[in-house]
Protein backbone atom coordinates (compact mmCIF):
# COMPACT_ATOMS: atom_id res chain seq x y z
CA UNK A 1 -57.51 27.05 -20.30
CA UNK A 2 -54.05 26.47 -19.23
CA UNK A 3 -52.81 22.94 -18.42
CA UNK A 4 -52.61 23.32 -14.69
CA UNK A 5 -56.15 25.17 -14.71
CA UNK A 6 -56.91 21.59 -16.36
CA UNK A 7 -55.33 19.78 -13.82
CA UNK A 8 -56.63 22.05 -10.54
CA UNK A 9 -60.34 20.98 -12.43
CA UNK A 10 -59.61 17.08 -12.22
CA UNK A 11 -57.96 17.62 -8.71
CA UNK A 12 -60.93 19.25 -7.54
CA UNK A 13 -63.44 17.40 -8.70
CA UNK A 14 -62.05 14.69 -6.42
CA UNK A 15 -60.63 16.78 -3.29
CA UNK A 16 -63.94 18.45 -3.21
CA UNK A 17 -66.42 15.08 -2.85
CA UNK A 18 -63.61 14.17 -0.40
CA UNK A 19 -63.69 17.44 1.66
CA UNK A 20 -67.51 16.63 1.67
CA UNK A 21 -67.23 13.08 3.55
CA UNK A 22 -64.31 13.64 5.92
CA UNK A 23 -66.30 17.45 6.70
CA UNK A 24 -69.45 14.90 6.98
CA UNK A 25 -67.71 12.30 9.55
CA UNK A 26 -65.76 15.32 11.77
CA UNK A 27 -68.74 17.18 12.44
CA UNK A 28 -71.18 14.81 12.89
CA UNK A 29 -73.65 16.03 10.27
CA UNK A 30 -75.58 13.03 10.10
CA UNK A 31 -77.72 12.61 13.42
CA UNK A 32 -76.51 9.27 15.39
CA UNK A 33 -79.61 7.39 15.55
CA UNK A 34 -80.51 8.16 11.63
CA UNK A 35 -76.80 6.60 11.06
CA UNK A 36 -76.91 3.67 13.89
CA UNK A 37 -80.44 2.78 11.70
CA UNK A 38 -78.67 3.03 8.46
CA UNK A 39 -75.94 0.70 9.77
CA UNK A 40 -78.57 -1.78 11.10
CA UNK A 41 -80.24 -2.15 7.57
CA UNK A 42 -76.62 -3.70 6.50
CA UNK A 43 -76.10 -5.39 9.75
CA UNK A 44 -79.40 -7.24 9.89
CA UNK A 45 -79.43 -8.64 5.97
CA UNK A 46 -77.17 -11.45 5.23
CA UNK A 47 -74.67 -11.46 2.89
CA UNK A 48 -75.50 -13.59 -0.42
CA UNK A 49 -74.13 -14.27 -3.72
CA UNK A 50 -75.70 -11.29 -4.94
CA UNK A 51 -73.93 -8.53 -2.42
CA UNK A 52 -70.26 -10.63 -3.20
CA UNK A 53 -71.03 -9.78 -6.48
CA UNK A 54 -72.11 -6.48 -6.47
CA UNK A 55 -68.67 -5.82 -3.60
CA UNK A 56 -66.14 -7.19 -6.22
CA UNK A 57 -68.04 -4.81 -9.15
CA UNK A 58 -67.54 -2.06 -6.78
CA UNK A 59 -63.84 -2.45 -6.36
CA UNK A 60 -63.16 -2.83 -9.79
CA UNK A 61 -65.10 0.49 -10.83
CA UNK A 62 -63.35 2.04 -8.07
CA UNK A 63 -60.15 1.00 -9.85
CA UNK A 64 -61.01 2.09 -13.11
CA UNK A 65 -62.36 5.18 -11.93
CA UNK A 66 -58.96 6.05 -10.25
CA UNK A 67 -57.19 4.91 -13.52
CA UNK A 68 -59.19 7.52 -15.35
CA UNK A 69 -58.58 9.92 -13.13
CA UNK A 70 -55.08 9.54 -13.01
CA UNK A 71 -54.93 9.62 -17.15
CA UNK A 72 -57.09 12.71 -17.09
CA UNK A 73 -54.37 14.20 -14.54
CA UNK A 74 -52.13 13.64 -16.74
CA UNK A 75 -53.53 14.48 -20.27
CA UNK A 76 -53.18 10.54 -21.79
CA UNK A 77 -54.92 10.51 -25.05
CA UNK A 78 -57.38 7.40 -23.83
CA UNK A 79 -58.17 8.81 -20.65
CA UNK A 80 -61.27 11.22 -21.93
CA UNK A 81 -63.09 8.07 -23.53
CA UNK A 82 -62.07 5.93 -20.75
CA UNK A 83 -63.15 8.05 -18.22
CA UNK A 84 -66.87 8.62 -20.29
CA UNK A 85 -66.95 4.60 -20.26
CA UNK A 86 -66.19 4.54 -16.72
CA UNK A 87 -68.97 7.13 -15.64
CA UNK A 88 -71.18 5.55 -17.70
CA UNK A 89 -70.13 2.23 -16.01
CA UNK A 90 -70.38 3.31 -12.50
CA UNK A 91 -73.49 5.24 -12.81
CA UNK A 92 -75.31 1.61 -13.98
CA UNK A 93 -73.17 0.36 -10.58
CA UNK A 94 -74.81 2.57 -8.43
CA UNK A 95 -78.23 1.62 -9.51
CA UNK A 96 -78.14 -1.71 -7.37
CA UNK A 97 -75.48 -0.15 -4.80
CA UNK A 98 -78.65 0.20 -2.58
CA UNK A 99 -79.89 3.65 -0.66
CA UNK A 100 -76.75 5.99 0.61
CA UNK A 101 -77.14 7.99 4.01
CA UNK A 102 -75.83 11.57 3.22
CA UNK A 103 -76.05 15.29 5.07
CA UNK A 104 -76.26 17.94 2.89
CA UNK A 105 -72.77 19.14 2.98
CA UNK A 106 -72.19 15.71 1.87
CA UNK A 107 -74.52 15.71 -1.18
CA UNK A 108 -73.39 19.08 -1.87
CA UNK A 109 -69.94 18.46 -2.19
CA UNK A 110 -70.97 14.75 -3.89
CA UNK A 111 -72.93 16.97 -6.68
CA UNK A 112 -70.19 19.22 -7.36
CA UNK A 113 -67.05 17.04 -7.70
CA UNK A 114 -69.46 15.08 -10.45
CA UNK A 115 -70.17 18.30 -12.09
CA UNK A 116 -66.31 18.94 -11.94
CA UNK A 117 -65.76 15.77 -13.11
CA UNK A 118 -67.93 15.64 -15.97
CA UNK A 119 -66.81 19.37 -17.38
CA UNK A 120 -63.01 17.50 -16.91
CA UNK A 121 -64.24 14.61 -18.79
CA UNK A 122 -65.96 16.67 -21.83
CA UNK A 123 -63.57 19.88 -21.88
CA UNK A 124 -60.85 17.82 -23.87
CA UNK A 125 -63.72 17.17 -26.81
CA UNK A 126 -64.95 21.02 -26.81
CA UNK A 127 -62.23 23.32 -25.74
CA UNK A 128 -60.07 23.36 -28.16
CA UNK A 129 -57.08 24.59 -26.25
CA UNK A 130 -57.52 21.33 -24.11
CA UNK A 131 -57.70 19.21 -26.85
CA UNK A 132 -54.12 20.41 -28.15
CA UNK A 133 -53.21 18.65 -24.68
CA UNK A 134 -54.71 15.06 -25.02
CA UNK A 135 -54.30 14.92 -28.64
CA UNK A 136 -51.25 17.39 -29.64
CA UNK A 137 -51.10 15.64 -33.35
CA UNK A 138 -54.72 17.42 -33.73
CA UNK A 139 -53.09 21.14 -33.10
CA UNK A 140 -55.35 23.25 -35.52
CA UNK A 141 -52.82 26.32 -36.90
C-alpha cells in the first residue's frame, strides 16, 4: 500500500460517514414525524449536571478524534496509538450519549467509515509497508 492509498483510506473513512448524514438531511430519509418525536425527547427533558457533563466530554472526544485523524493523515508516529486510545475512548462516550435517530443510508455509511477507520488505525501495526511510514527507523531490509 502506497502512501496516498493510505491517506485516500483515512480520508474516506471520514468523507464517507459524512456523505451519509448530509445524503441523510437532503433527502429527507428520516420520516418527519419519527424526527419531530426524536427532537421532542431532547426538548421535553431538562438539562442537568449530568447532560453538561456528558456535552463538554463530547467536545473534547470530538477534538481528539480530529487530532488523530489529522496525525493518521499525516503518518505521525503517535497517531496509530492515539487514535486506538481515542476509539476506545469514544466508544465508552457513546454508551451514555443516549439513543441516535438514523436512516439506513445513514447507518450504512456510519458502519463503513468505522470499518475504514479501524483498518486505518491497525494497518500501520500489520502491513508492513505502512509501518515503514509511521515508524521509518523500523525499515526491515
Amino acid at each position: 500500500m502506497t502512501k496516498s492509498n493510505y491517506q485516500a483510506l483515512v480520508i474516506a473513512s471520514l468523507c464517507i460517514p459524512i456523505a451519509g448524514v448530509i445524503a441523510e438531511s437532503v433527502f429527507h430519509l428520516i420520516p418527519e414525524e419519527l424526527a419531530d418525536a426524536y427532537v421532542g425527547l431532547f426538548l421535553d427533558s431538562s438539562i442537568g449536571v449530568w447532560e453538561v457533563f456528558l456535552g463538554l466530554v463530547a467536545v473534547v472526544v470530538s477534538v481528539l478524534g480530529l487530532v488523530a485523524f489529522y496525525g493518521l493523515l499525516r503518518l505521525r508516529s503517535w497517531a496509530p496509538r492515539f487514535a486506538i486510545g481515542v476509539s476506545m475512548l469514544s466508544w465508552l462516550a457513546v454508551c451514555f450519549l443516549g439513543p441516535q435517530l438514523l436512516s439506513g443510508l445513514g447507518s450504512a455509511t456510519l458502519t463503513l467509515g468505522c470499518a475504514l477507520y479501524g483498518a486505518a488505525m491497525v494497518l500501520p501495526f500489520y502491513a508492513p509497508e505502512v509501518r515503514v511510514l509511521f515508524w521509518p527507523e523500523e525499515r526491515a531490509d
